[in-house]
C-alpha atoms as a PDB file:
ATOM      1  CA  UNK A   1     -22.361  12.058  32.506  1.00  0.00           C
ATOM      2  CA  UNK A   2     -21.157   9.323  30.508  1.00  0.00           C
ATOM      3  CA  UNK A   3     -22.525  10.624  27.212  1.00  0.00           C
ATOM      4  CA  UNK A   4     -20.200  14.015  28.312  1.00  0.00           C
ATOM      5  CA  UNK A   5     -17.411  11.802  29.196  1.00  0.00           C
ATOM      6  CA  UNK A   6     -17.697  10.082  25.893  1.00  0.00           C
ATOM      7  CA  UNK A   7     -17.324  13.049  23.847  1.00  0.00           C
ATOM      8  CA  UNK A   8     -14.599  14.555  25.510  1.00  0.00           C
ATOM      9  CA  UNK A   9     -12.604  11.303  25.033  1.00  0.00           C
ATOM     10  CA  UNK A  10     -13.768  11.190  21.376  1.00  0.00           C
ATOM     11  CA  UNK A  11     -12.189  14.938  21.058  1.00  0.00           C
ATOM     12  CA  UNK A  12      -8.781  13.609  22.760  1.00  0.00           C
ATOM     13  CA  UNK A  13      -9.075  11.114  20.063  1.00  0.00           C
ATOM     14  CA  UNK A  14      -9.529  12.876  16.864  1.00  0.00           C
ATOM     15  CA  UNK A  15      -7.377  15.404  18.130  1.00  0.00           C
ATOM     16  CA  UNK A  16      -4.357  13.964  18.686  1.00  0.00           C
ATOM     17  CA  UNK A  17      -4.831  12.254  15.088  1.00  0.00           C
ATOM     18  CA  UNK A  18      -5.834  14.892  13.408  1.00  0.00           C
ATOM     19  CA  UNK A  19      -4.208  18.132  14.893  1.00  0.00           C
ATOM     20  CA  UNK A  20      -0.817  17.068  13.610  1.00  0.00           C
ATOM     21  CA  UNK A  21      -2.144  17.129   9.947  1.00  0.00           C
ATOM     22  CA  UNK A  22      -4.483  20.193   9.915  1.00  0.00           C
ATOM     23  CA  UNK A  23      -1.001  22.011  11.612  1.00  0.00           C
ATOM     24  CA  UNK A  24       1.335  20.350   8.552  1.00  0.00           C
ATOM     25  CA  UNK A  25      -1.476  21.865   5.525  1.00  0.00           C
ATOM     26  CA  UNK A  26      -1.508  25.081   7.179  1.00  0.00           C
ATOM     27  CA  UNK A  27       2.127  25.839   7.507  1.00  0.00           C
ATOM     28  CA  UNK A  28       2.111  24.801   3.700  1.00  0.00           C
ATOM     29  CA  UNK A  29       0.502  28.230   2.820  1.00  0.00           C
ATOM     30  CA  UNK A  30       3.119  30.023   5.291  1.00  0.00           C
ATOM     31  CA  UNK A  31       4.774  32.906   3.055  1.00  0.00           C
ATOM     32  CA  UNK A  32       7.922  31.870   6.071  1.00  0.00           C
ATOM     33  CA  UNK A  33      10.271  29.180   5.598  1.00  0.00           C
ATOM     34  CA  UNK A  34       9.370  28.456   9.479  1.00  0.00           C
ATOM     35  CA  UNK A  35       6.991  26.043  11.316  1.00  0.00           C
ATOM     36  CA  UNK A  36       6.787  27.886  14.119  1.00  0.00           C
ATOM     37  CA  UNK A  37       5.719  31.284  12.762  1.00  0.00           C
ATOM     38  CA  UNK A  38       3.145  31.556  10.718  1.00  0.00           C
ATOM     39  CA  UNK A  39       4.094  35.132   8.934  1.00  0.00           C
ATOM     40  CA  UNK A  40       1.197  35.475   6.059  1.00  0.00           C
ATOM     41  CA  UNK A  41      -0.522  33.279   3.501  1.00  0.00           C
ATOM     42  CA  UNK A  42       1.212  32.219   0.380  1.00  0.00           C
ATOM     43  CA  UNK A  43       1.282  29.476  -2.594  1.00  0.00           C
ATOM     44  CA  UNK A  44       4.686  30.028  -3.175  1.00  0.00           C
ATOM     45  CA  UNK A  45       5.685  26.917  -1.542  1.00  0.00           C
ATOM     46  CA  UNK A  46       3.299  25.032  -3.957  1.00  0.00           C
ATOM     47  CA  UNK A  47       4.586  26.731  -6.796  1.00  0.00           C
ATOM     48  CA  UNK A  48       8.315  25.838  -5.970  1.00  0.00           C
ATOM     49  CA  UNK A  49       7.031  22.439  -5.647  1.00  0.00           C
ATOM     50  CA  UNK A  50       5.769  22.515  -9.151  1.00  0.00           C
ATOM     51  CA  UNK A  51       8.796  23.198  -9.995  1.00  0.00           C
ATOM     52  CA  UNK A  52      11.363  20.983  -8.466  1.00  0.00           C
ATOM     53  CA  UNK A  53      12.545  18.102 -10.768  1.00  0.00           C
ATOM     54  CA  UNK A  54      13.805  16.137  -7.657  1.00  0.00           C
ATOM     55  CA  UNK A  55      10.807  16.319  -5.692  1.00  0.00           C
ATOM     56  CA  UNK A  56       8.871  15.170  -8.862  1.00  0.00           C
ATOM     57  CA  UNK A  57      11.254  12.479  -9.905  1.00  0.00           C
ATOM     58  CA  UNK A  58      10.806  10.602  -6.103  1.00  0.00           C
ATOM     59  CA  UNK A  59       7.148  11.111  -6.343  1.00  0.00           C
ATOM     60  CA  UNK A  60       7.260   9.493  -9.989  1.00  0.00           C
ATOM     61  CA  UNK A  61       9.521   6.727  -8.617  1.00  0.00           C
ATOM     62  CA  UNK A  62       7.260   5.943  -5.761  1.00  0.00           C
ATOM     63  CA  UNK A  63       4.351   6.214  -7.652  1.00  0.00           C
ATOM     64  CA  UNK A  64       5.636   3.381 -10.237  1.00  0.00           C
ATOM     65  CA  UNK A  65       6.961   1.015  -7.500  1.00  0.00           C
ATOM     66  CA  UNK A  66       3.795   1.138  -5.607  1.00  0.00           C
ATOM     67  CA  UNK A  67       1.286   0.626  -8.897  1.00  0.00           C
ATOM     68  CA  UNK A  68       3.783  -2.495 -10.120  1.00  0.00           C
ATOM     69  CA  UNK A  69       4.548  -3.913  -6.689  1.00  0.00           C
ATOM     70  CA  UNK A  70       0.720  -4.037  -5.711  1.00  0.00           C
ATOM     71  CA  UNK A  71      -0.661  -5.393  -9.149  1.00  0.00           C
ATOM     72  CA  UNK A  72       2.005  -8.083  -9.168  1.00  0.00           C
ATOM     73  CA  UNK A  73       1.058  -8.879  -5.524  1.00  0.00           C
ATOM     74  CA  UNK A  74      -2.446  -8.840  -5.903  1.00  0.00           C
ATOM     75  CA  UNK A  75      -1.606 -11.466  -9.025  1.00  0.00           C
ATOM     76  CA  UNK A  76       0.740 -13.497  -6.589  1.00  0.00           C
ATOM     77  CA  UNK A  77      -1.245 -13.582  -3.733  1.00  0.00           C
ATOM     78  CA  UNK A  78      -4.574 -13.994  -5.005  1.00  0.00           C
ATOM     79  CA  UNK A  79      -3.229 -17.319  -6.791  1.00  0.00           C
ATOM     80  CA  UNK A  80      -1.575 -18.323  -3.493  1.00  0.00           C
ATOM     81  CA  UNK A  81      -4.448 -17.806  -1.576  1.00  0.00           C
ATOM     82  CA  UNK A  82      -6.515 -20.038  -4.115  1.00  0.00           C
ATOM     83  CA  UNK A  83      -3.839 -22.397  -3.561  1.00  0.00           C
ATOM     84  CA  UNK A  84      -3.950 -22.088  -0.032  1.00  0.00           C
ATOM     85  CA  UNK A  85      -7.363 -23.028   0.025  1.00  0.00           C
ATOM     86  CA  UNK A  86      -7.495 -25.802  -2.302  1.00  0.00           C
ATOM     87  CA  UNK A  87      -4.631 -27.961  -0.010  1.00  0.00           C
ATOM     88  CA  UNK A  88      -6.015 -30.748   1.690  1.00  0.00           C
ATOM     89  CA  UNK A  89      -3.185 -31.493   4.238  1.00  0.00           C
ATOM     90  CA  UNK A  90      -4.233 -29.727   7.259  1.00  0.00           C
ATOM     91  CA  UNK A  91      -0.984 -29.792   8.830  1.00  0.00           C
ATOM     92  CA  UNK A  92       1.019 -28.255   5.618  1.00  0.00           C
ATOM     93  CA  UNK A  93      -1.997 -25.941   5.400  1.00  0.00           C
ATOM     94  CA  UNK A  94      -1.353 -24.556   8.286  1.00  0.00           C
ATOM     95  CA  UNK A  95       2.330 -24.389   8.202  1.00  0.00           C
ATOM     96  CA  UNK A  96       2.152 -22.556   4.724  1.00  0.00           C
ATOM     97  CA  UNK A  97      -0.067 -20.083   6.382  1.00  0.00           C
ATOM     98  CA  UNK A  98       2.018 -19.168   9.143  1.00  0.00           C
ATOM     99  CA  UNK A  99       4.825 -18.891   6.552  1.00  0.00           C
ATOM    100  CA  UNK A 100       3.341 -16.656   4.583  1.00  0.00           C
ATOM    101  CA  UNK A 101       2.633 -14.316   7.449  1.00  0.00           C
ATOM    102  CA  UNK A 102       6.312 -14.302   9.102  1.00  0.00           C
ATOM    103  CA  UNK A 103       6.809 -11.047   6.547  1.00  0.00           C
ATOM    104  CA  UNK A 104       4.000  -9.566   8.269  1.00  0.00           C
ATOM    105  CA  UNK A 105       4.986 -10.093  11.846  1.00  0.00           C
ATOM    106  CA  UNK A 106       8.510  -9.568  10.975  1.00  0.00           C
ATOM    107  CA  UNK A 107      10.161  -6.287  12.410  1.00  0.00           C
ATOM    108  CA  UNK A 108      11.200  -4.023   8.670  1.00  0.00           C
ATOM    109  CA  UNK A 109      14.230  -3.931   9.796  1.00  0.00           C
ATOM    110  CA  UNK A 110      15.087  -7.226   9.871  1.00  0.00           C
ATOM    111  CA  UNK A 111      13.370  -7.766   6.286  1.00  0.00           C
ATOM    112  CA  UNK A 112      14.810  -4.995   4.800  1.00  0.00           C
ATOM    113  CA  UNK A 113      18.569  -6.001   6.315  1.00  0.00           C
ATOM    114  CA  UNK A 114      17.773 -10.120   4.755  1.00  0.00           C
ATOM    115  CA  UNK A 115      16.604  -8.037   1.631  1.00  0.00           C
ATOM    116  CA  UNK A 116      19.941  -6.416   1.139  1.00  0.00           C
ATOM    117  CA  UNK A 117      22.519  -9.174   2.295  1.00  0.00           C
ATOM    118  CA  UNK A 118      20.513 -11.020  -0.413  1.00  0.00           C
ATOM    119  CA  UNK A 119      20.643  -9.040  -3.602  1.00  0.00           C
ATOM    120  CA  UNK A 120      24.190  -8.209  -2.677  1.00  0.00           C
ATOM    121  CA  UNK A 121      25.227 -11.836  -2.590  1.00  0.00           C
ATOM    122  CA  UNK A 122      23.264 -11.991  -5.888  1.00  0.00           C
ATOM    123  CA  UNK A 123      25.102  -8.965  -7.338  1.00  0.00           C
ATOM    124  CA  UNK A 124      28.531 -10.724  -6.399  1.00  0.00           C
ATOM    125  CA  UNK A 125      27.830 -13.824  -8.164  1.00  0.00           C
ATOM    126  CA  UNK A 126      26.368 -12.336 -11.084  1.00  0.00           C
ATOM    127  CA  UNK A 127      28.702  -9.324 -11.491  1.00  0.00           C
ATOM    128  CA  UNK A 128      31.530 -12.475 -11.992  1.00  0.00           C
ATOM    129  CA  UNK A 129      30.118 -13.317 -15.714  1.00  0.00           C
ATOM    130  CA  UNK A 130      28.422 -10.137 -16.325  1.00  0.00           C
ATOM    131  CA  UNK A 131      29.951  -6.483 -15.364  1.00  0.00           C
ATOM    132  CA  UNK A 132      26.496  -5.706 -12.906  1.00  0.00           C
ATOM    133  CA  UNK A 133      26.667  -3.467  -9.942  1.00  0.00           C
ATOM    134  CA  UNK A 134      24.236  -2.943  -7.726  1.00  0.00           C
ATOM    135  CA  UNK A 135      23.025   0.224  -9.030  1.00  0.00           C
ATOM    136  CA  UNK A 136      22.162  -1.420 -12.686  1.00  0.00           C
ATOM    137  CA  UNK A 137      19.550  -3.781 -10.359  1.00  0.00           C
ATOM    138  CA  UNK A 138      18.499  -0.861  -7.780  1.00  0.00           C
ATOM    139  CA  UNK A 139      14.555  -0.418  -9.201  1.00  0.00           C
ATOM    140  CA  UNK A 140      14.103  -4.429  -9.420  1.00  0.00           C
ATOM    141  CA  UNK A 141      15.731  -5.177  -5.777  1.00  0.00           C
ATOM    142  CA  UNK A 142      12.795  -2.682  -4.631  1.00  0.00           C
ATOM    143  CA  UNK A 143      10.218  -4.077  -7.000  1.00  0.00           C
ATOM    144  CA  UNK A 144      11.160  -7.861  -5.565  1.00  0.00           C
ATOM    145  CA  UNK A 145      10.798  -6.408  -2.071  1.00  0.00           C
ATOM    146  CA  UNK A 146       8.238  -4.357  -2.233  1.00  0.00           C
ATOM    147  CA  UNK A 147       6.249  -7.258  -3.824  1.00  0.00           C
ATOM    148  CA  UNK A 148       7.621  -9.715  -1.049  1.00  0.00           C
ATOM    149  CA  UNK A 149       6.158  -7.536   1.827  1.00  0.00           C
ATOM    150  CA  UNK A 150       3.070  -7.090   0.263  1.00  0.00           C
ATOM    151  CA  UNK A 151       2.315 -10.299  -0.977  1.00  0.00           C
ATOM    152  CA  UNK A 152       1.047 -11.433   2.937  1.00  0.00           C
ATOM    153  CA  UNK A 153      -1.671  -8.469   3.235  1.00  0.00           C
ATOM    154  CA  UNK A 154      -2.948  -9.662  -0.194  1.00  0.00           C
ATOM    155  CA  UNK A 155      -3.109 -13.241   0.957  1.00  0.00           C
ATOM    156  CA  UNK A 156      -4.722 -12.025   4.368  1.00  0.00           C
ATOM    157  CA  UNK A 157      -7.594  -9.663   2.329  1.00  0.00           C
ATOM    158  CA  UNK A 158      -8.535 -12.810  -0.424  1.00  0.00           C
ATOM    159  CA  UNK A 159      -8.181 -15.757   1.683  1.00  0.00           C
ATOM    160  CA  UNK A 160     -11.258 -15.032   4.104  1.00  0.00           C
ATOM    161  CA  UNK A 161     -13.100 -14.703   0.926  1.00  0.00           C
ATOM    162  CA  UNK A 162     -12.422 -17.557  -1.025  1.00  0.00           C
ATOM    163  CA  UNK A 163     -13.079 -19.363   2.509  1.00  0.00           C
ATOM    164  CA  UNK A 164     -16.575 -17.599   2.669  1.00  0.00           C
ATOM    165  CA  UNK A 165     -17.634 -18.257  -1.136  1.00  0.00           C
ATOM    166  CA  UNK A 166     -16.560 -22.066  -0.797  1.00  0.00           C
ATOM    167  CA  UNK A 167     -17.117 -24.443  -3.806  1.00  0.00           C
ATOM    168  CA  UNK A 168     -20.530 -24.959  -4.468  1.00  0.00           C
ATOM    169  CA  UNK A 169     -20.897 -21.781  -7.500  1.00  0.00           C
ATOM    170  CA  UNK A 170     -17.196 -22.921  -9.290  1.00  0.00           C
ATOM    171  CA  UNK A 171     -18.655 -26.597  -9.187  1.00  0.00           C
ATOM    172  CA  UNK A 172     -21.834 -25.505 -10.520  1.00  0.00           C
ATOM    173  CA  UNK A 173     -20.478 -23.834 -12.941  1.00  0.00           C
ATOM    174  CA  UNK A 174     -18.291 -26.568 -13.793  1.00  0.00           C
ATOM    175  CA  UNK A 175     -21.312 -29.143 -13.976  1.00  0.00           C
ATOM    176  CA  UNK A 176     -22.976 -26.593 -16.789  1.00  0.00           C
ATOM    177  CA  UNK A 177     -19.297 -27.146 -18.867  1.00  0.00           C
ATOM    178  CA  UNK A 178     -16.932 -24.086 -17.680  1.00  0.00           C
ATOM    179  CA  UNK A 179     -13.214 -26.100 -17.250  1.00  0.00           C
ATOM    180  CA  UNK A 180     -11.744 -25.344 -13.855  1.00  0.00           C
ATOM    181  CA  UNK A 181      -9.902 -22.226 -15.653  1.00  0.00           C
ATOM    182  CA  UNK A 182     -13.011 -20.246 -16.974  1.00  0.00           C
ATOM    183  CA  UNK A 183     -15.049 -21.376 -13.061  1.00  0.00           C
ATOM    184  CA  UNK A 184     -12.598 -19.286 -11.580  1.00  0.00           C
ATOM    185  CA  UNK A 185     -12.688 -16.444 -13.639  1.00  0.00           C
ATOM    186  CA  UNK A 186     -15.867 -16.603 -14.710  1.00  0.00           C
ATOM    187  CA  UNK A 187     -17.653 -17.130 -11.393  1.00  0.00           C
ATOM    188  CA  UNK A 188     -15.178 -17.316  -8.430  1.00  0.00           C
ATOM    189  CA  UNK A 189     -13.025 -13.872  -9.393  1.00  0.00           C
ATOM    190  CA  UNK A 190     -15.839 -11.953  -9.568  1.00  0.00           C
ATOM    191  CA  UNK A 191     -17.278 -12.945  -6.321  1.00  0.00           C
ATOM    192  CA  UNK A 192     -14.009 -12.627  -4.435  1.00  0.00           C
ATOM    193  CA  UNK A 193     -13.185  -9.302  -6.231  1.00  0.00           C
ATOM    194  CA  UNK A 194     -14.047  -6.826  -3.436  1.00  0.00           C
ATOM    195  CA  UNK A 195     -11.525  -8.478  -1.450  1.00  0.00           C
ATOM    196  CA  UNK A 196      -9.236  -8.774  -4.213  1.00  0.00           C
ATOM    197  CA  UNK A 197      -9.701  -4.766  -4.599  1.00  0.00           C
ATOM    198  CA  UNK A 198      -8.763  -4.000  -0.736  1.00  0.00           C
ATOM    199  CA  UNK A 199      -5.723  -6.335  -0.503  1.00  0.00           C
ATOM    200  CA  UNK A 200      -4.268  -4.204  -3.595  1.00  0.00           C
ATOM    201  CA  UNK A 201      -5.027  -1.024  -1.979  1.00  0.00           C
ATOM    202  CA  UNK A 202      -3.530  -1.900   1.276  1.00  0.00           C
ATOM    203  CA  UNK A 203      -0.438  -3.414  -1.314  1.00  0.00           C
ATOM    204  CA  UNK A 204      -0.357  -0.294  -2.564  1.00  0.00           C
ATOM    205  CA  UNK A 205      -0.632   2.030   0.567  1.00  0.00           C
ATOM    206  CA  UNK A 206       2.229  -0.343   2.334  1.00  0.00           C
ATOM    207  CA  UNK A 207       4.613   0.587  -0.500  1.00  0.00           C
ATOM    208  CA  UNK A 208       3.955   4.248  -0.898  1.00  0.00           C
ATOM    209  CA  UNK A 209       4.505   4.306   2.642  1.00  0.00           C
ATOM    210  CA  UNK A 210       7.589   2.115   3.546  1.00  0.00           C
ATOM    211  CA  UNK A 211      10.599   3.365   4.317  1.00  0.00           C
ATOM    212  CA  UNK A 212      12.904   1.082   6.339  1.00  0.00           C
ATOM    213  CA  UNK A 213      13.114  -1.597   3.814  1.00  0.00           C
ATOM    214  CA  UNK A 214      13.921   0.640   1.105  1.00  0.00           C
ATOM    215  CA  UNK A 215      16.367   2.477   2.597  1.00  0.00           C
ATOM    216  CA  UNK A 216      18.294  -0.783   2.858  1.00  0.00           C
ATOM    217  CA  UNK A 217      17.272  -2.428  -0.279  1.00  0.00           C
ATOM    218  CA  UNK A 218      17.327   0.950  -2.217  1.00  0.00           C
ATOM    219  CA  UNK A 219      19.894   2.344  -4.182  1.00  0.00           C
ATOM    220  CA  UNK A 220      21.810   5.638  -5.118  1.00  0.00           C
ATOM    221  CA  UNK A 221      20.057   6.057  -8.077  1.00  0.00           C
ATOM    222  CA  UNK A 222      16.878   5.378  -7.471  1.00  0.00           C
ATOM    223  CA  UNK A 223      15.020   7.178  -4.631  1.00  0.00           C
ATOM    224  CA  UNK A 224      11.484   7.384  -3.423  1.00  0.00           C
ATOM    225  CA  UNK A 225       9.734   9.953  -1.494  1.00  0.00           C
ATOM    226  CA  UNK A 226      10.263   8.407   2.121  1.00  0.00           C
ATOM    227  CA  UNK A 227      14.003   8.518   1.256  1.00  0.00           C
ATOM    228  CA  UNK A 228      13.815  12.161   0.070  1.00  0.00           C
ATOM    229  CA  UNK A 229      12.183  13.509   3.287  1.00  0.00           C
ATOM    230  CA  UNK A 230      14.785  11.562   5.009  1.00  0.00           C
ATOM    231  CA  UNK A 231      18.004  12.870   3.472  1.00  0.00           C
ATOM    232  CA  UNK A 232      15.699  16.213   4.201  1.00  0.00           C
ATOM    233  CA  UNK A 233      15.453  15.848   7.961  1.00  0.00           C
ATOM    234  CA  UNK A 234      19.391  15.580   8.409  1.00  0.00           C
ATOM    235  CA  UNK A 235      19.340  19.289   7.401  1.00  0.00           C
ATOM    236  CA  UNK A 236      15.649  20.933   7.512  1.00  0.00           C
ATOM    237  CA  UNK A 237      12.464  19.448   5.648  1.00  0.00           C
ATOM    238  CA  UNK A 238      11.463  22.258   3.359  1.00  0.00           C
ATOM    239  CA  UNK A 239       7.709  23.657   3.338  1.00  0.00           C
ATOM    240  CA  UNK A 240       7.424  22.332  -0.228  1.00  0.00           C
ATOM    241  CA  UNK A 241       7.765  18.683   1.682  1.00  0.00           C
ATOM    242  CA  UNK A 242       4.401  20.621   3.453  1.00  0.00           C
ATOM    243  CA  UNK A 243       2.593  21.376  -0.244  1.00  0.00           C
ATOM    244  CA  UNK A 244       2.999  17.571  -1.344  1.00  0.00           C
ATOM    245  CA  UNK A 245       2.082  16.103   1.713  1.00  0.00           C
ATOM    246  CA  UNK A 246      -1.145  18.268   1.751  1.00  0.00           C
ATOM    247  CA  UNK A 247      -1.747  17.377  -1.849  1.00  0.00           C
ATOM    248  CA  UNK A 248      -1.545  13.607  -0.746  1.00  0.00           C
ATOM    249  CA  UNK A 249      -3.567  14.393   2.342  1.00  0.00           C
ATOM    250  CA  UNK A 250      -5.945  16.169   0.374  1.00  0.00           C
ATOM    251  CA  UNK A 251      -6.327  13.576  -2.636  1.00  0.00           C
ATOM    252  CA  UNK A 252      -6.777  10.493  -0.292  1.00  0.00           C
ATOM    253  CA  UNK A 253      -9.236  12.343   1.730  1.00  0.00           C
ATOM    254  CA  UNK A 254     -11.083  13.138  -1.612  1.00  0.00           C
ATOM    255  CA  UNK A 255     -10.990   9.553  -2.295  1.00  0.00           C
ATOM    256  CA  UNK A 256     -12.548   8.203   0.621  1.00  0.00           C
ATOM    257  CA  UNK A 257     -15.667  10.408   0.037  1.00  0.00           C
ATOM    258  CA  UNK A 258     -16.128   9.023  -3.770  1.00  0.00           C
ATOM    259  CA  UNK A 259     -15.564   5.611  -2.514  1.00  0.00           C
ATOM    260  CA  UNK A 260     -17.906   5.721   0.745  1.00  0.00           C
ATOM    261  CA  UNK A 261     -20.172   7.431  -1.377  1.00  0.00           C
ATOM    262  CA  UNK A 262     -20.753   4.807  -4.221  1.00  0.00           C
ATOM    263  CA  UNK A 263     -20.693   2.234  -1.253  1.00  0.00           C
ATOM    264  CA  UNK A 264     -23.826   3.829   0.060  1.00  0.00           C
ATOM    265  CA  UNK A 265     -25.480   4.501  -3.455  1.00  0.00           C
ATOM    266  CA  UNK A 266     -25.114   0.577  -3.557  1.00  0.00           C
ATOM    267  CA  UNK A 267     -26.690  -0.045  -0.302  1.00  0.00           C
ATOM    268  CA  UNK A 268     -29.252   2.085  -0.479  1.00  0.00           C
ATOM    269  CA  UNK A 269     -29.779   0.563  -4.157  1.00  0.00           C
ATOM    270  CA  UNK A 270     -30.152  -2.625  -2.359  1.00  0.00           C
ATOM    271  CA  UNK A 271     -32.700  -1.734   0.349  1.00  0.00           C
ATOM    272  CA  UNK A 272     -34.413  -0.080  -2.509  1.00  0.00           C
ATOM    273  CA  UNK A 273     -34.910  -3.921  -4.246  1.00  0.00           C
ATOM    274  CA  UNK A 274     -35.557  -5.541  -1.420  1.00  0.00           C
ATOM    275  CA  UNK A 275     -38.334  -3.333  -0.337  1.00  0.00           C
ATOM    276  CA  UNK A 276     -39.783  -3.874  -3.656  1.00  0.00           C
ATOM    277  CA  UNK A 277     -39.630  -7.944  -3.161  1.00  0.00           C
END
């Protein structure tokens, strides 16, 4: 009974995650401009994708602001969380920490509202000895807070692991002539890589996915994806909105399997060795 009641819960579940998405890739091969009649299988919404500059041009844009904002968070927040770590005051320890995850825990809207008030006030003193508006700083307000959201997930993924390695191999290392500089990147980096490698991706999956602080921080002309579908929905989302979503469905899903894939080819490496010891 339980077993039976476990899978029928487990199919509510994955349903109601995964019905949505299966429904939104096959109305991308509907011949109809509808999404409630499915008239006959066709690419041709794929194909006008292909070829619609503006579609491309958010994609591009998004694509860009994630890859910078979540390399120069990953470089931000890895040193921070080094520098977290290495602070002996337990009180301003802890008080930096909470800090640093107020972003986090903070509602977008009221980020992306601070964001704006922000680089407008820095717009209006700056435009007074140079001729700025806000447009000629539009990509680098989104860069800054893209980065600034970001930076606390970083923080969150490296910290645990710096705390885990502690500072017996850098010291070692240090006691067979490395300088502090070439400990850490010789010997602590690597060590703390993997969790280096999964604050970047979440970086980068909170950027290609946020929409309420860019809509405030964004400007006319420069517009992501999120912002596209938006202006979309006050009229009707087109089916080529369907196509790229599948594509991005499809191409994350595809990445997951490589990924869990080499993960297992490692572990399995590794029971292989330690069998043989």
């Amino acid at each position: 009974m339980k077993k039976y009641l476990s899978g029928i819960y487990l199919t509510l579940i994955f349903g109601i995650l995964y019905i949505p998405i299966i429904t939104l890739i096959f109305f991308s091969f509907n011949s109809a401009n509808s999404t409630a009649v499915f008239e006959g299988f066709s690419i041709k919404w794929y194909i006008e994708l292909f070829n619609s500059p503006e579609t491309f041009e958010a994609l591009r844009n998004t694509l860009i602001l994630a890859v910078l904002s979540s390399l120069i968070a990953t470089v931000i927040g890895t040193a921070a969380a080094e520098g977290i770590y290495r602070m002996r005051n337990k009180l301003a320890k802890s008080a930096i920490t909470s800090v640093t995850n107020i972003p986090m825990m903070n509602p977008d809207i009221v980020t992306g509202m601070s964001m704006m008030l922000f680089f407008v006030a820095v717009v209006a003193g700056i435009s007074t000895v140079f001729e700025l508006t806000y447009e000629d700083i539009g990509f680098f307000a989104m860069l800054i807070a893209h980065t600034t959201f970001c930076l606390p997930y970083v923080i969150l993924s490296v910290l645990p692991r710096i705390n885990e390695l502690g500072n017996s191999l850098t010291e070692a290392a240090q006691d067979l002539g490395c300088t502090s500089m070439q400990a850490f990147f010789k010997v602590k980096l690597p060590n703390i890589m993997p969790g280096v490698i999964s604050g970047m991706v979440m970086a980068f999956t909170m950027s290609l996915d946020d929409f309420v602080i860019s809509y405030f921080v964004g400007s006319s002309n420069f517009q992501t994806l999120p912002l596209l579908i938006y202006s979309m929905t006050k009229k009707k989302v087109t089916p080529d909105m369907y196509a790229l979503s599948a594509i991005i469905i499809v191409t994350v899903f595809l990445l997951l399997i490589i990924s869990n894939f080499k993960t297992g080819k490692k572990i399995e490496g590794r029971r292989r060795e330690a069998r043989r010891k």
